[in-house]
PDB file of N, CA and C in Angstrom:
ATOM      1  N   UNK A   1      78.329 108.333  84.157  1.00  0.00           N
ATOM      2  CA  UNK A   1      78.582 106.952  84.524  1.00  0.00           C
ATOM      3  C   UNK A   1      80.092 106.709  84.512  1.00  0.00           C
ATOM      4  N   UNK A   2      80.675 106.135  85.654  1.00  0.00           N
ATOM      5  CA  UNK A   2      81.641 105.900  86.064  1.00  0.00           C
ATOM      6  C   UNK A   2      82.261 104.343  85.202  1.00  0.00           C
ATOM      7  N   UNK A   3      83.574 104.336  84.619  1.00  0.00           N
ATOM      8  CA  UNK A   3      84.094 102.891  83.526  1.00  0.00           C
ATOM      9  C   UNK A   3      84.867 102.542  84.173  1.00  0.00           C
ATOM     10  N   UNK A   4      84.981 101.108  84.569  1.00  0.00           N
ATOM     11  CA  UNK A   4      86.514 100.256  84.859  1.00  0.00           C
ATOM     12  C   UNK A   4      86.728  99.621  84.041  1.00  0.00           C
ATOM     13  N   UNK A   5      87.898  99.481  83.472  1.00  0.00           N
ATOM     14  CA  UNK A   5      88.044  98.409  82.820  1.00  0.00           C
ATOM     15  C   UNK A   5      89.304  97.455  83.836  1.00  0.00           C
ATOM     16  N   UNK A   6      88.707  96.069  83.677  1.00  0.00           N
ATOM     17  CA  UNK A   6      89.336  95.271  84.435  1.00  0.00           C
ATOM     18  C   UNK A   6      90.154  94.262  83.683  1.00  0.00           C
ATOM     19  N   UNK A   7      91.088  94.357  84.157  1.00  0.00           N
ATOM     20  CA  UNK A   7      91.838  93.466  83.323  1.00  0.00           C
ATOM     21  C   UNK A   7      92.250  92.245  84.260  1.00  0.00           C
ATOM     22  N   UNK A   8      92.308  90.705  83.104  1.00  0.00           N
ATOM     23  CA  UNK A   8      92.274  89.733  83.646  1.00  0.00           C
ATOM     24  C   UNK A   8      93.068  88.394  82.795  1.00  0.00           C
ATOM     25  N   UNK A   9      93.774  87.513  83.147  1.00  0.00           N
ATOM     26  CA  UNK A   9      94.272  86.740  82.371  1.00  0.00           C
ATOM     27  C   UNK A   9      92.961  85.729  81.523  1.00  0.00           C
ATOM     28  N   UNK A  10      93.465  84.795  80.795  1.00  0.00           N
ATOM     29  CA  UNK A  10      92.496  84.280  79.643  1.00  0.00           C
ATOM     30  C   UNK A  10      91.982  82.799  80.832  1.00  0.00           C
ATOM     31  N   UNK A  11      92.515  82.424  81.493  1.00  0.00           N
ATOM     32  CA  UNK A  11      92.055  81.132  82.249  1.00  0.00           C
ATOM     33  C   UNK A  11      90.851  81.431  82.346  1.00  0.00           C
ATOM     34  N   UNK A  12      90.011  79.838  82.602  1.00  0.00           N
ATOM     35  CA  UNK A  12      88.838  79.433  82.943  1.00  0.00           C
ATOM     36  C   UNK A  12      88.374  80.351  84.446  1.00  0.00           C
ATOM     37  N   UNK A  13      89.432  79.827  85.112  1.00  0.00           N
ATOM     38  CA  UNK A  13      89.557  80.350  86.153  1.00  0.00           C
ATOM     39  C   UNK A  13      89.910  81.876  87.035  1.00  0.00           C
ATOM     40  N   UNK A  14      90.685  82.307  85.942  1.00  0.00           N
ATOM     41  CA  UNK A  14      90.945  83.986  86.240  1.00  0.00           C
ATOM     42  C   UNK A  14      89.722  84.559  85.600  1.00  0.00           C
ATOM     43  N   UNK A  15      88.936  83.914  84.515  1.00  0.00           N
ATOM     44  CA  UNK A  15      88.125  84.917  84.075  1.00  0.00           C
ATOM     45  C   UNK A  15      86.661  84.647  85.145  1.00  0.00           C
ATOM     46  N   UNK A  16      86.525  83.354  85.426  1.00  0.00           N
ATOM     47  CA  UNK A  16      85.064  82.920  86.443  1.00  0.00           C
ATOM     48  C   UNK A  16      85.442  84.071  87.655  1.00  0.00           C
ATOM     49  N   UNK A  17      86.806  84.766  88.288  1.00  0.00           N
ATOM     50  CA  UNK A  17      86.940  85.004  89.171  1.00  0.00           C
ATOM     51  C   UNK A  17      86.717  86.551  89.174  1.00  0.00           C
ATOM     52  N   UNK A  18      86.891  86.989  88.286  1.00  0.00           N
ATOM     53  CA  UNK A  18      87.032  88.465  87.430  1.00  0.00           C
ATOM     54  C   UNK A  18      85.790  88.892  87.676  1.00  0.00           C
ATOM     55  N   UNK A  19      84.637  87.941  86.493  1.00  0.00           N
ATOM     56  CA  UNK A  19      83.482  87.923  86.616  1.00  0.00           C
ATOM     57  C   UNK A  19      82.777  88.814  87.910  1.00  0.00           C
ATOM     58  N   UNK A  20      83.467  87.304  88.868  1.00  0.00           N
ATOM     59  CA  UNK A  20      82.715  87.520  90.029  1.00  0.00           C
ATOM     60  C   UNK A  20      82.605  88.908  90.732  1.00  0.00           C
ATOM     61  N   UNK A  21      84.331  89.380  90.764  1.00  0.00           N
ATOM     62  CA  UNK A  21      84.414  90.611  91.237  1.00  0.00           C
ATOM     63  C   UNK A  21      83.693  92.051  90.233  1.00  0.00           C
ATOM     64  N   UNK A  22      83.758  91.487  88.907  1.00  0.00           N
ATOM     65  CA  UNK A  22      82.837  92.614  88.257  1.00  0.00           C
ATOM     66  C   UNK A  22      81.844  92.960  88.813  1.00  0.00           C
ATOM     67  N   UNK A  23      80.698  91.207  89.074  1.00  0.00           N
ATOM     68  CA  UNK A  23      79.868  91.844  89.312  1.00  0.00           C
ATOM     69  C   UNK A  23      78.910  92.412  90.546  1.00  0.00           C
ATOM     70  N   UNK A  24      80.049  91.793  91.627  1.00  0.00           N
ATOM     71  CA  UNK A  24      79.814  92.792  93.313  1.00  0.00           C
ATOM     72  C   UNK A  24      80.298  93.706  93.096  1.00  0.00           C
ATOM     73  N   UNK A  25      81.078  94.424  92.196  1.00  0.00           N
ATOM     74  CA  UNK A  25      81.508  95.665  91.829  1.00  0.00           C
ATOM     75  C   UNK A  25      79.972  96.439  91.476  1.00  0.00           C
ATOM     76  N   UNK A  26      79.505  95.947  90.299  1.00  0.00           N
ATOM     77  CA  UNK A  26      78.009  96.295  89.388  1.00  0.00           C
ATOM     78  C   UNK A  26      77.051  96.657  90.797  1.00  0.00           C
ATOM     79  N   UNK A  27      76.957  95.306  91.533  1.00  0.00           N
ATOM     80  CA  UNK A  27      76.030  95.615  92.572  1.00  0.00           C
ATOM     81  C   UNK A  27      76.199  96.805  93.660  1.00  0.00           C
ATOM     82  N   UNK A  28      77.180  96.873  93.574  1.00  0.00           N
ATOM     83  CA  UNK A  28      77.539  97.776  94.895  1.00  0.00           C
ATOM     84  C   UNK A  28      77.408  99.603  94.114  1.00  0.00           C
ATOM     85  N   UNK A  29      77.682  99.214  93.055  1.00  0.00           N
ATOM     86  CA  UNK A  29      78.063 100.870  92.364  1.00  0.00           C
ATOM     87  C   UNK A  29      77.181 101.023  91.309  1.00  0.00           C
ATOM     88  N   UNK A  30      76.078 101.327  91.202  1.00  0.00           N
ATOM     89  CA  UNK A  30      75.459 101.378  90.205  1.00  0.00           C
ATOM     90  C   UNK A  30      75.476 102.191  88.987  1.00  0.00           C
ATOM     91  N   UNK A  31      76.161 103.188  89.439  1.00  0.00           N
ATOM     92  CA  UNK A  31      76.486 104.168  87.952  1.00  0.00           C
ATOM     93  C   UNK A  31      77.577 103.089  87.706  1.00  0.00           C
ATOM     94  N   UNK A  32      78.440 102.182  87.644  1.00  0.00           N
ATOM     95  CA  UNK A  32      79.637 101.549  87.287  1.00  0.00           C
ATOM     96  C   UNK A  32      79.468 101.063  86.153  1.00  0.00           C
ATOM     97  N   UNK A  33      80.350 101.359  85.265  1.00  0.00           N
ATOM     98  CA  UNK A  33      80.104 100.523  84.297  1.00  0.00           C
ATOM     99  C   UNK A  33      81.965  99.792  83.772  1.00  0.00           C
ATOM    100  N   UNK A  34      81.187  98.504  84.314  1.00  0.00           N
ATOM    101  CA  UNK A  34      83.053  97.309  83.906  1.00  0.00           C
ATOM    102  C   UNK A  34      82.625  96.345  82.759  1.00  0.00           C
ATOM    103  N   UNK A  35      83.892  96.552  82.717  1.00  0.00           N
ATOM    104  CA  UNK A  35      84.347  95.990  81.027  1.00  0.00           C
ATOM    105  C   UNK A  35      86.111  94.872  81.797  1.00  0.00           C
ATOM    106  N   UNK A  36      85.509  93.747  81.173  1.00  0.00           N
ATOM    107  CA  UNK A  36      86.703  92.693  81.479  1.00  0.00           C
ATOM    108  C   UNK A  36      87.896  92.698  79.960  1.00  0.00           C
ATOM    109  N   UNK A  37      88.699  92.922  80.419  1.00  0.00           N
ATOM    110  CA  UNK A  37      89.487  92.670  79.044  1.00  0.00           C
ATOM    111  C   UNK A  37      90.794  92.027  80.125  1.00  0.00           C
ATOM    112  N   UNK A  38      90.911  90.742  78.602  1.00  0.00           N
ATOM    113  CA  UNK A  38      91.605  89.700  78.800  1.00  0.00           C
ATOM    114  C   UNK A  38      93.218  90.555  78.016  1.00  0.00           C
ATOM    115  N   UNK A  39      94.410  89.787  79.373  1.00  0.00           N
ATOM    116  CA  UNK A  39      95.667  90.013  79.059  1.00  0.00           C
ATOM    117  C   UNK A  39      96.314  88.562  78.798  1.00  0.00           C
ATOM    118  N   UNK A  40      96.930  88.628  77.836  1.00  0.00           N
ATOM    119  CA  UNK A  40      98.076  87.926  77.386  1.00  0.00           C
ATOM    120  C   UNK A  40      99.433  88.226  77.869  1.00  0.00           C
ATOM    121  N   UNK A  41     100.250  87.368  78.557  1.00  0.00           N
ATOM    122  CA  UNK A  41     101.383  87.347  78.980  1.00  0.00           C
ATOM    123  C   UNK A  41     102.510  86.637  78.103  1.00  0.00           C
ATOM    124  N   UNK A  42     103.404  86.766  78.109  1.00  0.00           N
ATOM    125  CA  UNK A  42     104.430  86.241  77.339  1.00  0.00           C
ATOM    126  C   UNK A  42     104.453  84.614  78.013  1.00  0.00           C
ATOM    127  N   UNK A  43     104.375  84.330  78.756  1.00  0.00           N
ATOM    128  CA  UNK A  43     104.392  83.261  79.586  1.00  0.00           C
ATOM    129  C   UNK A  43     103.221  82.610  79.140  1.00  0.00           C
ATOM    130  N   UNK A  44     102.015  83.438  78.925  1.00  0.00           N
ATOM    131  CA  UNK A  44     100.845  82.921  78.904  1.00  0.00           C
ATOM    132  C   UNK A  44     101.026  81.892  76.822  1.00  0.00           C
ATOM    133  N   UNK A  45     102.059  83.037  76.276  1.00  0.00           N
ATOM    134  CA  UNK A  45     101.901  82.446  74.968  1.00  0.00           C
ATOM    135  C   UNK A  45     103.138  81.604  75.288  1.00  0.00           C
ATOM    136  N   UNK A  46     103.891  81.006  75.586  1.00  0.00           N
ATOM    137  CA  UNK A  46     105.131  80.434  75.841  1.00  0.00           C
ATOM    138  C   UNK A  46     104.436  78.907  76.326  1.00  0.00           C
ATOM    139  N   UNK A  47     103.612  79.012  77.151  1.00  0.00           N
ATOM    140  CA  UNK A  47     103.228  77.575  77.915  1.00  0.00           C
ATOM    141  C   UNK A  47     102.064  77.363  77.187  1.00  0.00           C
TER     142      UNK A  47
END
């Protein structure tokens, strides 16, 4: 079984979008196996 790990910022919105692409990723590839991991940016801790 084939691993991505996808990386994605912490927003509501980067992660609903992540999601999404995980899981037409899942559908399309079935040995796939994704894993979302959230990035922190310096910017991201700053604002």
């Amino acid at each position: 079984m084939a691993r991505l790990l996808l990386g994605t910022r912490g927003s509501a919105l980067a992660r609903t979008q992540s999601e999404w692409v995980a899981n037409v990723l899942r559908n399309t590839f079935a040995d796939l196996s994704v894993e979302l991991r959230i990035i922190t940016t310096t910017g991201d801790r700053v604002l």
